[in-house]
C-alpha atoms as a PDB file:
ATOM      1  CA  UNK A   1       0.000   0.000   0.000  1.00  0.00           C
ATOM      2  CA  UNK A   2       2.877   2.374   0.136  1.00  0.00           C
ATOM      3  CA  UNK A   3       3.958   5.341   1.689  1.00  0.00           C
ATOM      4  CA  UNK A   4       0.678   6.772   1.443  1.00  0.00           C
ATOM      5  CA  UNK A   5      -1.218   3.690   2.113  1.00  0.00           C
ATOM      6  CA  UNK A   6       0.975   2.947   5.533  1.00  0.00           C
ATOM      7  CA  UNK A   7      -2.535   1.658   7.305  1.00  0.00           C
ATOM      8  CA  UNK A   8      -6.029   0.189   6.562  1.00  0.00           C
ATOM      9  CA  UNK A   9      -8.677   2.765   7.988  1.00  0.00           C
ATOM     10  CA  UNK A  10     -11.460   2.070   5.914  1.00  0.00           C
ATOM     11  CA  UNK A  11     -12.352   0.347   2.136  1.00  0.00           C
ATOM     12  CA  UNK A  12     -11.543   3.909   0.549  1.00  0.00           C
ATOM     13  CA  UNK A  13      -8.111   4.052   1.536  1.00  0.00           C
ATOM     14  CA  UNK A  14      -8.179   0.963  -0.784  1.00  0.00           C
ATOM     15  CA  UNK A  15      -7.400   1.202  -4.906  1.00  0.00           C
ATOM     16  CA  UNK A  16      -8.984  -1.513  -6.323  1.00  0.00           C
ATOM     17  CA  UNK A  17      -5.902  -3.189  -7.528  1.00  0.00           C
ATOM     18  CA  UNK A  18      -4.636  -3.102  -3.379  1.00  0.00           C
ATOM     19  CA  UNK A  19      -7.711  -4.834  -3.067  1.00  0.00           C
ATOM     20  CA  UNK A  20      -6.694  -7.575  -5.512  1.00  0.00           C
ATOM     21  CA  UNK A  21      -3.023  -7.997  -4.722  1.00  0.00           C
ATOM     22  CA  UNK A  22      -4.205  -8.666  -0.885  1.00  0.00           C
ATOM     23  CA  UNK A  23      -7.287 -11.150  -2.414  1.00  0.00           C
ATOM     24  CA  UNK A  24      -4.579 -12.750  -4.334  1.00  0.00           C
ATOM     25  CA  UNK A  25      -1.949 -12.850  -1.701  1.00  0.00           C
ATOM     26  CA  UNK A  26      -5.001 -14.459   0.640  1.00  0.00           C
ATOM     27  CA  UNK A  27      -5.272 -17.095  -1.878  1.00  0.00           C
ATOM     28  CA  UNK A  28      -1.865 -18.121  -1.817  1.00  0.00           C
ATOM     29  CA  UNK A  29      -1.808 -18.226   2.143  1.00  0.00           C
ATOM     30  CA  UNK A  30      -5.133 -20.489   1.845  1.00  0.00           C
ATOM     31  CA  UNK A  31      -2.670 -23.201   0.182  1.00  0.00           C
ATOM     32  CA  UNK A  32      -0.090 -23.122   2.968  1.00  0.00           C
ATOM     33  CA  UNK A  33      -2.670 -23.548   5.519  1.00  0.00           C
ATOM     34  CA  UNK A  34      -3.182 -27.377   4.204  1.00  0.00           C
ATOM     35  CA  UNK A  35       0.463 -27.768   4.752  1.00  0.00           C
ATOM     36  CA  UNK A  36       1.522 -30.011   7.779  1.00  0.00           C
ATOM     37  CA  UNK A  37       3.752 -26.931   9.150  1.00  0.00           C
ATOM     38  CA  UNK A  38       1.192 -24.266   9.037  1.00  0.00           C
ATOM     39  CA  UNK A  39       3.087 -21.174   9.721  1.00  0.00           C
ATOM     40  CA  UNK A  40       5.426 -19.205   7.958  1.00  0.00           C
ATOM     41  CA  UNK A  41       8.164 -17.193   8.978  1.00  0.00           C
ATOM     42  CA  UNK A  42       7.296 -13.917   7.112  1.00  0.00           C
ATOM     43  CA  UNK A  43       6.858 -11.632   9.736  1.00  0.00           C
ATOM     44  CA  UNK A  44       9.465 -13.471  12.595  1.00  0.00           C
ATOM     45  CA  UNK A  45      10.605 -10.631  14.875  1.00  0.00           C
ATOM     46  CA  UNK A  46       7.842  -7.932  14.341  1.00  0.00           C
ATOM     47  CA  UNK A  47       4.921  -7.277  17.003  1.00  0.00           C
ATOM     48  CA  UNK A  48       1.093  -6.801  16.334  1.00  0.00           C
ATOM     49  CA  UNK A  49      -0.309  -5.484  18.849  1.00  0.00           C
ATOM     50  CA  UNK A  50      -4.520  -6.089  18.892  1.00  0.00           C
ATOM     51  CA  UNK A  51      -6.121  -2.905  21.201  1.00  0.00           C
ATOM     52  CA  UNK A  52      -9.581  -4.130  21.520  1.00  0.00           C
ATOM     53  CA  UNK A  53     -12.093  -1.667  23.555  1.00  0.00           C
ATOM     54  CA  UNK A  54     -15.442  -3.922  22.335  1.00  0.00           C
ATOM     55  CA  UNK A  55     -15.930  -7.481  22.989  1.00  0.00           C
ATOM     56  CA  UNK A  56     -15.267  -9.882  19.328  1.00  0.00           C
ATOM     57  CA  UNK A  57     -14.158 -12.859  19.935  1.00  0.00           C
ATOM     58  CA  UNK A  58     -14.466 -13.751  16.254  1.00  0.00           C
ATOM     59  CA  UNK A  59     -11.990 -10.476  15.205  1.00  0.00           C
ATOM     60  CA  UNK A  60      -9.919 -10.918  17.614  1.00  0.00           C
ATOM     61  CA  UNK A  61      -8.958 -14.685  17.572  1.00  0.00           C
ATOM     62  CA  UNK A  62      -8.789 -14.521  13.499  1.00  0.00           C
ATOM     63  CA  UNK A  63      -5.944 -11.306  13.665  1.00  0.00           C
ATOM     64  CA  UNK A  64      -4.371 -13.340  16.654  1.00  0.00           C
ATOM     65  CA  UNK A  65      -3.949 -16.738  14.471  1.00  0.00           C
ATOM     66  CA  UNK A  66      -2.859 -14.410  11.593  1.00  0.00           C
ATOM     67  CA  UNK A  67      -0.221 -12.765  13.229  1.00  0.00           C
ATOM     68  CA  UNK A  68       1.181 -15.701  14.815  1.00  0.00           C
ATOM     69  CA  UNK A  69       1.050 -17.842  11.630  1.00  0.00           C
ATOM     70  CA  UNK A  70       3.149 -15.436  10.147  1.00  0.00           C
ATOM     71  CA  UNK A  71       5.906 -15.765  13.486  1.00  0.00           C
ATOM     72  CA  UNK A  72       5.072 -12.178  14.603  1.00  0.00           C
ATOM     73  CA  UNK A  73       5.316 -11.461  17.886  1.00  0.00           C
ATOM     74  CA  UNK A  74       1.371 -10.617  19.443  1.00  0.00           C
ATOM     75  CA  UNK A  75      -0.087  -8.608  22.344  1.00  0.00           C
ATOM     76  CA  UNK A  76      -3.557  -8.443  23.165  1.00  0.00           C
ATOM     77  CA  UNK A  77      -5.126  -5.759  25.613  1.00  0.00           C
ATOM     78  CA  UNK A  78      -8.718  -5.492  26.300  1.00  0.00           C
ATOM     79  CA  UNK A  79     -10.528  -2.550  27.509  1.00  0.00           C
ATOM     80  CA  UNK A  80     -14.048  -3.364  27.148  1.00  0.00           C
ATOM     81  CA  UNK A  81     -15.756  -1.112  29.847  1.00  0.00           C
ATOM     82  CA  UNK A  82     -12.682   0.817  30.977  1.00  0.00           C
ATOM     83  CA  UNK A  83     -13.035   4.556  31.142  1.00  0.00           C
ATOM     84  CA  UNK A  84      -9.781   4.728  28.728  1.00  0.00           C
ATOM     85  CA  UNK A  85     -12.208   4.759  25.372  1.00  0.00           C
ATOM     86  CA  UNK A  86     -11.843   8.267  23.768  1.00  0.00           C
ATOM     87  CA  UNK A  87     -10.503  11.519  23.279  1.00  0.00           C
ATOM     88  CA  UNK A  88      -7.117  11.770  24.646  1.00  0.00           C
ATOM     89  CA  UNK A  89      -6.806   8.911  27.255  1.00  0.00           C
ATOM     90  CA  UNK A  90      -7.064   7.100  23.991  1.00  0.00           C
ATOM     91  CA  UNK A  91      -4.150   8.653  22.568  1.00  0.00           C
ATOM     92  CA  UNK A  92      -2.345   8.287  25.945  1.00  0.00           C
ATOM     93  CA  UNK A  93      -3.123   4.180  25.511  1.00  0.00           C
ATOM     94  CA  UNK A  94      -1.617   4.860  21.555  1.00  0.00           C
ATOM     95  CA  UNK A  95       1.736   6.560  23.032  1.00  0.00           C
ATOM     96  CA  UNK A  96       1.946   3.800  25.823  1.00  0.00           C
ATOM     97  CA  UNK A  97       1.747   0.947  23.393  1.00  0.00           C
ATOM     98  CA  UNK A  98       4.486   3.305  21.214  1.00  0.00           C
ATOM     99  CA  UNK A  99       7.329   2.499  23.897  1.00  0.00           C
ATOM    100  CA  UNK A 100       6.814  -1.229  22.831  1.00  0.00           C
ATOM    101  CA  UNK A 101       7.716  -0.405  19.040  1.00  0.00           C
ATOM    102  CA  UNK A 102       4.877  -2.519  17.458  1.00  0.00           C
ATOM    103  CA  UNK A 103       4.500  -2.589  13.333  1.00  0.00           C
ATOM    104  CA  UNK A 104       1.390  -3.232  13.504  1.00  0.00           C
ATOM    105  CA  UNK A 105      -1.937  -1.817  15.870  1.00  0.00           C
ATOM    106  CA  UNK A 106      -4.877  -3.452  15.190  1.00  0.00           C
ATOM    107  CA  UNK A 107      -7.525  -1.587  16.874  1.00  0.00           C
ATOM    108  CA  UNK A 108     -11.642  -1.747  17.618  1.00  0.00           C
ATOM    109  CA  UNK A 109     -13.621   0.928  19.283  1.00  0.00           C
ATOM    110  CA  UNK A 110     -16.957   1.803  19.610  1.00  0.00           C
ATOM    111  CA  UNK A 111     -16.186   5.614  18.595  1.00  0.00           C
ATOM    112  CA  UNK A 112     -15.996   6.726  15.130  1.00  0.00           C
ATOM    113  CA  UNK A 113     -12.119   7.782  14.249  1.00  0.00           C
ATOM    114  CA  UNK A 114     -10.669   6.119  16.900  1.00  0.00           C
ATOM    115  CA  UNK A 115      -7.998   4.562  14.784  1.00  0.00           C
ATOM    116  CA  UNK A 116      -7.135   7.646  12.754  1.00  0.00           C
ATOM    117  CA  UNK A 117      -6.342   8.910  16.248  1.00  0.00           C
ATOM    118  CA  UNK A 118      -3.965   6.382  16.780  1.00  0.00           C
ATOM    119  CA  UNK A 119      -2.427   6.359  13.311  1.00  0.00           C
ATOM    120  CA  UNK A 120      -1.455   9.607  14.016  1.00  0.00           C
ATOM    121  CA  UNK A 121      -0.187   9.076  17.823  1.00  0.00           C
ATOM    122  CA  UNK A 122       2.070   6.234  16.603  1.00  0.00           C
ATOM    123  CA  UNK A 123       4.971   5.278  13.814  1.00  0.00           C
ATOM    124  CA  UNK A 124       2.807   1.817  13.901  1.00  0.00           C
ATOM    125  CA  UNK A 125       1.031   0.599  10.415  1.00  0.00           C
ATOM    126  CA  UNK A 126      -2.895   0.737  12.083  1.00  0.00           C
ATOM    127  CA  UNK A 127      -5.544  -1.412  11.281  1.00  0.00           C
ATOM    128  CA  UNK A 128      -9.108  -1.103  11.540  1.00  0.00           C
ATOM    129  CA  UNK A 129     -11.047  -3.867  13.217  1.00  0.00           C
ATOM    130  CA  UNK A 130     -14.120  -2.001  13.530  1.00  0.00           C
ATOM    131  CA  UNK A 131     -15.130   1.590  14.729  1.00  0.00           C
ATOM    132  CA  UNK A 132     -18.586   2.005  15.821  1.00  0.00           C
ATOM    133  CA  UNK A 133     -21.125   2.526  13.018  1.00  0.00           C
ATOM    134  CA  UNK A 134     -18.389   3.208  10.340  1.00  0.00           C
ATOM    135  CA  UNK A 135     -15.663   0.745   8.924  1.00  0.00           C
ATOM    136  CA  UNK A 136     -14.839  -2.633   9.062  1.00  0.00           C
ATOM    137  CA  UNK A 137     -12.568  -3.147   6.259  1.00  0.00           C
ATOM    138  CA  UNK A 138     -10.566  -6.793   6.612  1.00  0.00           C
ATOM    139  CA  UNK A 139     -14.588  -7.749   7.097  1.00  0.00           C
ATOM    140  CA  UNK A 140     -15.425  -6.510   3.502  1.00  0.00           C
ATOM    141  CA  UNK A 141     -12.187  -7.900   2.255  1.00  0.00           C
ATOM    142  CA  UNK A 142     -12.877 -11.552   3.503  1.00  0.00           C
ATOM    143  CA  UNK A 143     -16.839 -11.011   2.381  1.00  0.00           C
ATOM    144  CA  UNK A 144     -14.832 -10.140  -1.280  1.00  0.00           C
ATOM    145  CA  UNK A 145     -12.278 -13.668  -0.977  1.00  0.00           C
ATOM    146  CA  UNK A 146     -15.307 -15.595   0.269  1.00  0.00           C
ATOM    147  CA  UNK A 147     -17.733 -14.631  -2.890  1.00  0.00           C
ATOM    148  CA  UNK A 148     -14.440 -14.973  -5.225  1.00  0.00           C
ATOM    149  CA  UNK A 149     -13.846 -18.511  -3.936  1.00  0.00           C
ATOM    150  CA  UNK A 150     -17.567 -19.774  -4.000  1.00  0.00           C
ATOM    151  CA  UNK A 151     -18.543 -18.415  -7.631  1.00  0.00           C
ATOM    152  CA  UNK A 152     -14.968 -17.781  -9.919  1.00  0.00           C
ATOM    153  CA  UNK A 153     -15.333 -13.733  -9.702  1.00  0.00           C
ATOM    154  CA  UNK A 154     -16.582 -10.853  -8.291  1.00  0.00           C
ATOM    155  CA  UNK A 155     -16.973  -8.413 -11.267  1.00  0.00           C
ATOM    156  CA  UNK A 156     -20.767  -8.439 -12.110  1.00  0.00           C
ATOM    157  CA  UNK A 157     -21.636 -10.566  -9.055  1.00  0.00           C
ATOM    158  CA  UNK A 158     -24.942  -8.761  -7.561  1.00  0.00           C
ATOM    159  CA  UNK A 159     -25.303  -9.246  -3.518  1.00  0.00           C
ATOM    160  CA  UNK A 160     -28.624  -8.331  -1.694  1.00  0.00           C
ATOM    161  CA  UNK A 161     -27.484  -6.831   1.757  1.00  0.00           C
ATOM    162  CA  UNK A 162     -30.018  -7.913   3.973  1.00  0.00           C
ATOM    163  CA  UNK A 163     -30.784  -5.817   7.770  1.00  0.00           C
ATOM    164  CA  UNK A 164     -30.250  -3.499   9.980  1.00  0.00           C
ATOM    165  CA  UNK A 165     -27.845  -1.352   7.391  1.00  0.00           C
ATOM    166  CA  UNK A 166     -28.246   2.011   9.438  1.00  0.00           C
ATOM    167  CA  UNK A 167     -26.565   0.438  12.507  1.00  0.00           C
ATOM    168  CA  UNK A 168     -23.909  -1.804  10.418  1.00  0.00           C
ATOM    169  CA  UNK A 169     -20.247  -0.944  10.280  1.00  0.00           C
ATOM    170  CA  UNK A 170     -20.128  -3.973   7.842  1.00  0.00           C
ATOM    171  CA  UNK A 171     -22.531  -3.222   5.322  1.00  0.00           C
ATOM    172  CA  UNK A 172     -21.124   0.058   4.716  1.00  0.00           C
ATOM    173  CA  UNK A 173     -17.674  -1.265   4.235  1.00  0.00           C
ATOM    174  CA  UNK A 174     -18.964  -4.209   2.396  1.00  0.00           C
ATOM    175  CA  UNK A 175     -20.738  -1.773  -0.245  1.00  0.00           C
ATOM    176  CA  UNK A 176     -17.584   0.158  -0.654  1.00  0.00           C
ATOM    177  CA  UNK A 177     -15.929  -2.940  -1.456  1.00  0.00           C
ATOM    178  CA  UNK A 178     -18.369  -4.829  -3.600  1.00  0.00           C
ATOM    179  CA  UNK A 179     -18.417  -1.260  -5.853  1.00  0.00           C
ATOM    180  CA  UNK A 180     -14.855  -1.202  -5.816  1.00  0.00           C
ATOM    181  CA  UNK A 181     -14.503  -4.659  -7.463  1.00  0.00           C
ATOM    182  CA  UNK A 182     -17.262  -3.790  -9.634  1.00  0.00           C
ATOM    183  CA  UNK A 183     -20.238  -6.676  -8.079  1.00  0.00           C
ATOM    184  CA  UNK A 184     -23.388  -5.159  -8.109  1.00  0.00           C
ATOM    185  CA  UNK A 185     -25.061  -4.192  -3.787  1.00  0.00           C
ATOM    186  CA  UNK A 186     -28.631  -3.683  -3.345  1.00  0.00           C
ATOM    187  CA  UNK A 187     -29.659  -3.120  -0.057  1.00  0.00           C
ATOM    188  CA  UNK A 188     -32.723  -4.626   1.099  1.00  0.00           C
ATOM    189  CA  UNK A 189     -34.371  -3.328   4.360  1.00  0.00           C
ATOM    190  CA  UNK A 190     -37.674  -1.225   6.132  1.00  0.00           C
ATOM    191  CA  UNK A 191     -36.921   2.271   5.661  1.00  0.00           C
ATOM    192  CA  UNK A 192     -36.204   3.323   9.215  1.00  0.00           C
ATOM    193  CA  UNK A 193     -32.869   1.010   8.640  1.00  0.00           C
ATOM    194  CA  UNK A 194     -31.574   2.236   6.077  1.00  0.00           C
ATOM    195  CA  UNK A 195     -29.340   5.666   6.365  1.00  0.00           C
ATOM    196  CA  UNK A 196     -29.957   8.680   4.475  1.00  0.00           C
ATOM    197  CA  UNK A 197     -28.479   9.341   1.033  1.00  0.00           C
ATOM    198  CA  UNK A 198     -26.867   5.430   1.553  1.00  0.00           C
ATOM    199  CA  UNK A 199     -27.992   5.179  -2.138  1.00  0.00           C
ATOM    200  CA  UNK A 200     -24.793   7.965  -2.838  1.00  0.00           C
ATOM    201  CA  UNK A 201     -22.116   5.058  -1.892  1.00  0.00           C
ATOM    202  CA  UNK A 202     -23.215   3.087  -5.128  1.00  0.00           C
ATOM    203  CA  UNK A 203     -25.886   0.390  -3.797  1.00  0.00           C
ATOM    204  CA  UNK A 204     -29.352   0.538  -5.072  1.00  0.00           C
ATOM    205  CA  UNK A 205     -31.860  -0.211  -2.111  1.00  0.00           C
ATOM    206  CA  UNK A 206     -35.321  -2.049  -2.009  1.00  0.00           C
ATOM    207  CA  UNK A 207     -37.968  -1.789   1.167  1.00  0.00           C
ATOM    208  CA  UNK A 208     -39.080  -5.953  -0.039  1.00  0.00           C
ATOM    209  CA  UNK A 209     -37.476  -8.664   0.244  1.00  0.00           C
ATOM    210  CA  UNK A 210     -38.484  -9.721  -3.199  1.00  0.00           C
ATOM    211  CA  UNK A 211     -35.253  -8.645  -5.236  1.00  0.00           C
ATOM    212  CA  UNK A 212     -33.613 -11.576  -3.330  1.00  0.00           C
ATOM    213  CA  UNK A 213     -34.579 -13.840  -5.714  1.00  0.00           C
ATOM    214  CA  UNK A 214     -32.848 -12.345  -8.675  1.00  0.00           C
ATOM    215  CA  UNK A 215     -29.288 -11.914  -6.715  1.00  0.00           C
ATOM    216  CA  UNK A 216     -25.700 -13.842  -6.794  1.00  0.00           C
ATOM    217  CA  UNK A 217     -25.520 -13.756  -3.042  1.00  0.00           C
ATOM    218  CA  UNK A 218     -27.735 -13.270   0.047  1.00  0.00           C
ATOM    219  CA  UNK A 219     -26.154 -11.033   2.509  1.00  0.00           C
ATOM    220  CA  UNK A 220     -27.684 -11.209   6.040  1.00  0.00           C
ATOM    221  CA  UNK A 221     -26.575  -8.586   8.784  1.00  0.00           C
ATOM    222  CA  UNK A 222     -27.857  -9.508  12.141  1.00  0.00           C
ATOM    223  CA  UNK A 223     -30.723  -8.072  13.772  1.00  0.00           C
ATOM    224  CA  UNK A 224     -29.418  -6.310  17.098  1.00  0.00           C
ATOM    225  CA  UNK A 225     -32.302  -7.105  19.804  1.00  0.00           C
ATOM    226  CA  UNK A 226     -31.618  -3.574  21.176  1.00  0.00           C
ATOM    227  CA  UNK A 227     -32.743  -1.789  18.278  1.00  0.00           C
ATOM    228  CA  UNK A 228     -36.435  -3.180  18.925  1.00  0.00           C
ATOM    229  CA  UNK A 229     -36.883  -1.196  21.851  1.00  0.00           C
ATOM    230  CA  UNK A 230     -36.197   1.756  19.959  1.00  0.00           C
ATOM    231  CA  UNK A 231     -39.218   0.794  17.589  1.00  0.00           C
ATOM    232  CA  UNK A 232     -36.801   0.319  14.210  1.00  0.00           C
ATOM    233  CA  UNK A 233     -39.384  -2.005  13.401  1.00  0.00           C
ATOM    234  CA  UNK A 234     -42.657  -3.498  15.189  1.00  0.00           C
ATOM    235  CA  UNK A 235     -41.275  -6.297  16.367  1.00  0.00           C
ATOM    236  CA  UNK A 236     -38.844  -9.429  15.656  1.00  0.00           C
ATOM    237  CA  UNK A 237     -41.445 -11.717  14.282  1.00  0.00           C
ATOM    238  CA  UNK A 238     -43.179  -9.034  11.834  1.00  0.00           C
ATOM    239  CA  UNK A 239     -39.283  -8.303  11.051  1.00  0.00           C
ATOM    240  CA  UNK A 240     -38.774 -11.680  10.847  1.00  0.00           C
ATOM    241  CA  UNK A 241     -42.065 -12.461   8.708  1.00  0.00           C
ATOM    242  CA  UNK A 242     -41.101  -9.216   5.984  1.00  0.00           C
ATOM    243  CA  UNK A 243     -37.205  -9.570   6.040  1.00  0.00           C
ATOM    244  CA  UNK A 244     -35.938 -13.516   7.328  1.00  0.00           C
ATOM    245  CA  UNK A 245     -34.006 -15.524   4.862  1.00  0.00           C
ATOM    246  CA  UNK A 246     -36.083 -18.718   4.930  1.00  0.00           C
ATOM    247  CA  UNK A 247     -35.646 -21.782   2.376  1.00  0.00           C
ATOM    248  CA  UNK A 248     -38.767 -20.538   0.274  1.00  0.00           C
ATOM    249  CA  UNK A 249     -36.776 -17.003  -0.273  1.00  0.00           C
ATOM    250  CA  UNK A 250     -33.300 -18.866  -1.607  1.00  0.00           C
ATOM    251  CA  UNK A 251     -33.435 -20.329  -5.029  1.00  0.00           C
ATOM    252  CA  UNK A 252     -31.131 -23.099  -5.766  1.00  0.00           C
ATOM    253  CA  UNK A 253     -27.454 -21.676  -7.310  1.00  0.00           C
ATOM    254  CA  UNK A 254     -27.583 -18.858  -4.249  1.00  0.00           C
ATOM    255  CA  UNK A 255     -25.248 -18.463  -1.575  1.00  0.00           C
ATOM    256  CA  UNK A 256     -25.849 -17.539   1.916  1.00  0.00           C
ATOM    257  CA  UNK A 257     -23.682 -15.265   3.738  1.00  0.00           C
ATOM    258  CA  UNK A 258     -23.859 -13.826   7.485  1.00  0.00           C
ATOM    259  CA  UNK A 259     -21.123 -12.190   9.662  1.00  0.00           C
ATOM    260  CA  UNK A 260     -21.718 -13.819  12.761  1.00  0.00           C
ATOM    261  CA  UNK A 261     -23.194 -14.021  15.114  1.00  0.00           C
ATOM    262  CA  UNK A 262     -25.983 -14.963  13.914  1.00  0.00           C
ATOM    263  CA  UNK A 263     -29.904 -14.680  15.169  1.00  0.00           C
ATOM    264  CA  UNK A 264     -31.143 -18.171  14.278  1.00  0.00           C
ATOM    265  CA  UNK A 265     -34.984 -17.686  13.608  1.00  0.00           C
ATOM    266  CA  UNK A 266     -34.677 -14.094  13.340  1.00  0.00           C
ATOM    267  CA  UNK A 267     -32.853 -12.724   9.989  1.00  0.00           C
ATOM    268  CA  UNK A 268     -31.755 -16.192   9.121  1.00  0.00           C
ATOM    269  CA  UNK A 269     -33.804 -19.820   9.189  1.00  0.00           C
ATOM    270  CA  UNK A 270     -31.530 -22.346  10.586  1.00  0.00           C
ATOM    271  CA  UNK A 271     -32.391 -24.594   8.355  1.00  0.00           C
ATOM    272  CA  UNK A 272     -30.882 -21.742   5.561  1.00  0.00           C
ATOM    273  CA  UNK A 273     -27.841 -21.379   8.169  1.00  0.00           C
ATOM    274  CA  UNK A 274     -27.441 -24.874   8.145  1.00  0.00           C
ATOM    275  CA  UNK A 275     -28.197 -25.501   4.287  1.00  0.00           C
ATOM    276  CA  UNK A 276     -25.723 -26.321   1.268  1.00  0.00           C
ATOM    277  CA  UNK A 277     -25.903 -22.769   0.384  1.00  0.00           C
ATOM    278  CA  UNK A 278     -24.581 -21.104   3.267  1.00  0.00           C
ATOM    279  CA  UNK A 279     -20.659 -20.248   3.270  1.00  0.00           C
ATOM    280  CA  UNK A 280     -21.027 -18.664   7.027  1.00  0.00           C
ATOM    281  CA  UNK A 281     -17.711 -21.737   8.092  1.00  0.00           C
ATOM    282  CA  UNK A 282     -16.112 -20.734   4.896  1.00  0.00           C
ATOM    283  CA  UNK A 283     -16.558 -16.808   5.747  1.00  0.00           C
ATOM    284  CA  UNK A 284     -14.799 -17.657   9.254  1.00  0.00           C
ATOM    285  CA  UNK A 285     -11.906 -19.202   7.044  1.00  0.00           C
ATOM    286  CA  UNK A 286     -11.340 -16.292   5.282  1.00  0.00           C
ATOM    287  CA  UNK A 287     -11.042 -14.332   8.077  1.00  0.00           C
ATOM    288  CA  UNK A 288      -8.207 -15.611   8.896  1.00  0.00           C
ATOM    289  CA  UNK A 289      -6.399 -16.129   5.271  1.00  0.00           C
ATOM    290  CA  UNK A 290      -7.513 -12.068   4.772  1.00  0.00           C
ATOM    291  CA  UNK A 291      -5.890 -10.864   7.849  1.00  0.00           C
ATOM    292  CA  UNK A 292      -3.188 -12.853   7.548  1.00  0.00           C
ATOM    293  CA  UNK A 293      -2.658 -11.036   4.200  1.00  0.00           C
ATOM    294  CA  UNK A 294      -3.175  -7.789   5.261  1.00  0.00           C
ATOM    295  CA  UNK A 295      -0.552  -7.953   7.589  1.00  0.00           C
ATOM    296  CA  UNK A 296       1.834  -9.416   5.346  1.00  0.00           C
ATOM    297  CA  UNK A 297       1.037  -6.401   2.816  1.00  0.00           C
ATOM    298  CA  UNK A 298       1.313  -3.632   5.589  1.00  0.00           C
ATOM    299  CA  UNK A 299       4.690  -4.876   6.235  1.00  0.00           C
ATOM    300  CA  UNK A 300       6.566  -5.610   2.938  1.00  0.00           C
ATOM    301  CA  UNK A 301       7.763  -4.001   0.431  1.00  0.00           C
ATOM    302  CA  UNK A 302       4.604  -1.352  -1.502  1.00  0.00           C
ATOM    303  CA  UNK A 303       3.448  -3.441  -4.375  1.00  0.00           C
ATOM    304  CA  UNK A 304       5.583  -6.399  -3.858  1.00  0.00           C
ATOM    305  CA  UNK A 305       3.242  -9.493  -5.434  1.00  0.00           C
ATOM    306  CA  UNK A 306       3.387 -12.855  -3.420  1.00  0.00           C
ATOM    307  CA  UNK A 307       4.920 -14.734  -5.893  1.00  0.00           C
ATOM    308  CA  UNK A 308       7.997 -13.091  -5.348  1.00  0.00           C
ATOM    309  CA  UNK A 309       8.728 -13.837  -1.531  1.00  0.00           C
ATOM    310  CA  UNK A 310       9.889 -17.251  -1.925  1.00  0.00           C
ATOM    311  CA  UNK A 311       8.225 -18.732   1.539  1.00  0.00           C
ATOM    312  CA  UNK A 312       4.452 -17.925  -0.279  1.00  0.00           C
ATOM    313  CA  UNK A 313       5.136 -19.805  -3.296  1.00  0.00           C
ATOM    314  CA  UNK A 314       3.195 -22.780  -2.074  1.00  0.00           C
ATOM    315  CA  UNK A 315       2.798 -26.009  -3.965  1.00  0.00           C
END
């Protein structure tokens, strides 16, 4: 990513051919993880350092495999509920952390900016691993490897994002992404969760659920419980009745896709969770091939393609 590209902040700090070196360079990790020696000595010596102030065990474990399959050094601290969350105390954490010399912070917050704060606090590459309503890139990025791997491309690919989009860090940063690659997002939700002017990122949006049967891929963000109190909708079951992804709303030659957790019996059916269709195990594999590239392309040389480091050229 360069000089200029020194973190990963969000999807637009992403050309689309960064986003295809680090979907290629995922796809060459993917082969060394059926090896019998699974990791790789790429990044021996340097630190990641994973600042989490939300709770994701998902996020977290995936960067913490990465890093470590790669021989870097890791840290984790955890400051879910601590009073050090924003504003300077949160730069205060970033110059702390400084003193160890880490390449690489990978950071989630529930505030928006958080880890532009810290990119600019630090001389540490920064990742984003989620900040409140806003990014989620390596997300988006796995979402991209995961569609690429199931159907052969991504260019003309058409996804139905299926939720609570107001309240989703993902499906913003999955849109972004999708555009980038040129697939085609539609999001698909009741009007009071969608976002104003969402239309302006590139995704066209429907208030039925009925353009899910002319899609590539069925998207489905999970319904937060929290937002029923605040009368989003009616309630779960007349969400679940207008908006759940049950078998009679997937066609055969869809995939399913969800980013965990997942509400069985709310967004998703189990028996569509559960079904041929669903790549929600092969999402979580990603994850971990994704970051693992990511890292790897934060920390080498801007532009350098996997085939020439001679430890990824996997049989």
């Amino acid at each position: 990513m360069g000089d200029s590209r020194r973190h990963l902040l969000a999807v637009g700090d992403l050309a689309r051919e960064d986003a295809e070196r680090i979907l290629d360079t995922a796809r060459a990790l993917e082969r060394s993880l059926d090896r019998e020696v699974k990791k790789l000595p790429t990044l021996r010596g340097r630190l990641v350092v994973n600042l989490f102030y939300e709770s994701s065990t998902r996020t977290l474990s995936s960067f913490e495999l990465a890093a470590k399959r790669l021989s870097a050094d890791t840290m984790v601290l955890r400051a879910v509920g601590s009073s050090v969350d924003k504003g300077e105390s949160l730069r205060d954490t970033a110059l702390t952390l400084a003193a160890y010399d880490p390449d690489v912070i990978v950071i989630r917050h529930p505030h928006i900016g958080a880890p532009r704060l810290v990119a600019a606090a630090t001389d540490a590459r920064v990742v984003n691993a989620g900040d409140g309503k806003h990014q989620h890139p390596t997300q988006a990025l796995l979402d991209l490897h995961t569609i690429r791997d199931a159907l052969g491309r991504l260019e003309g690919v058409s996804v139905a994002i299926v939720g609570d989009v107001l309240h989703s860090r993902v499906a913003r940063s999955l849109v972004e992404a999708l555009v980038l690659v040129g697939a085609e997002p539609v999001l698909v939700a009741p009007p009071t969760l969608l976002p104003r002017g969402i239309e302006a990122i590139g995704a066209a949006v429907s208030h039925t659920v009925d353009v899910v049967a002319d899609v590539d891929v069925v998207y489905v963000l999970r319904m937060q419980a929290e937002r029923m109190e605040a009368a989003y909708v009616p309630s779960l079951r007349e969400y679940t009745a207008l908006y759940g992804i049950t078998p009679d709303r997937v066609r055969p030659g869809q995939v399913v896709m969800h980013p965990g957790p997942m509400n069985r019996g709310v967004e998703i059916d189990a028996r569509v969770a559960d079904s041929g269709a669903s790549l929600v195990t092969e999402q979580v594999r990603s994850g971990l091939v994704v970051r693992m590239a990511v890292l790897y392309d934060l920390l080498t040389a801007p532009g350098l393609h996997v085939a020439a480091v001679p430890e990824l050229e996997v049989a």
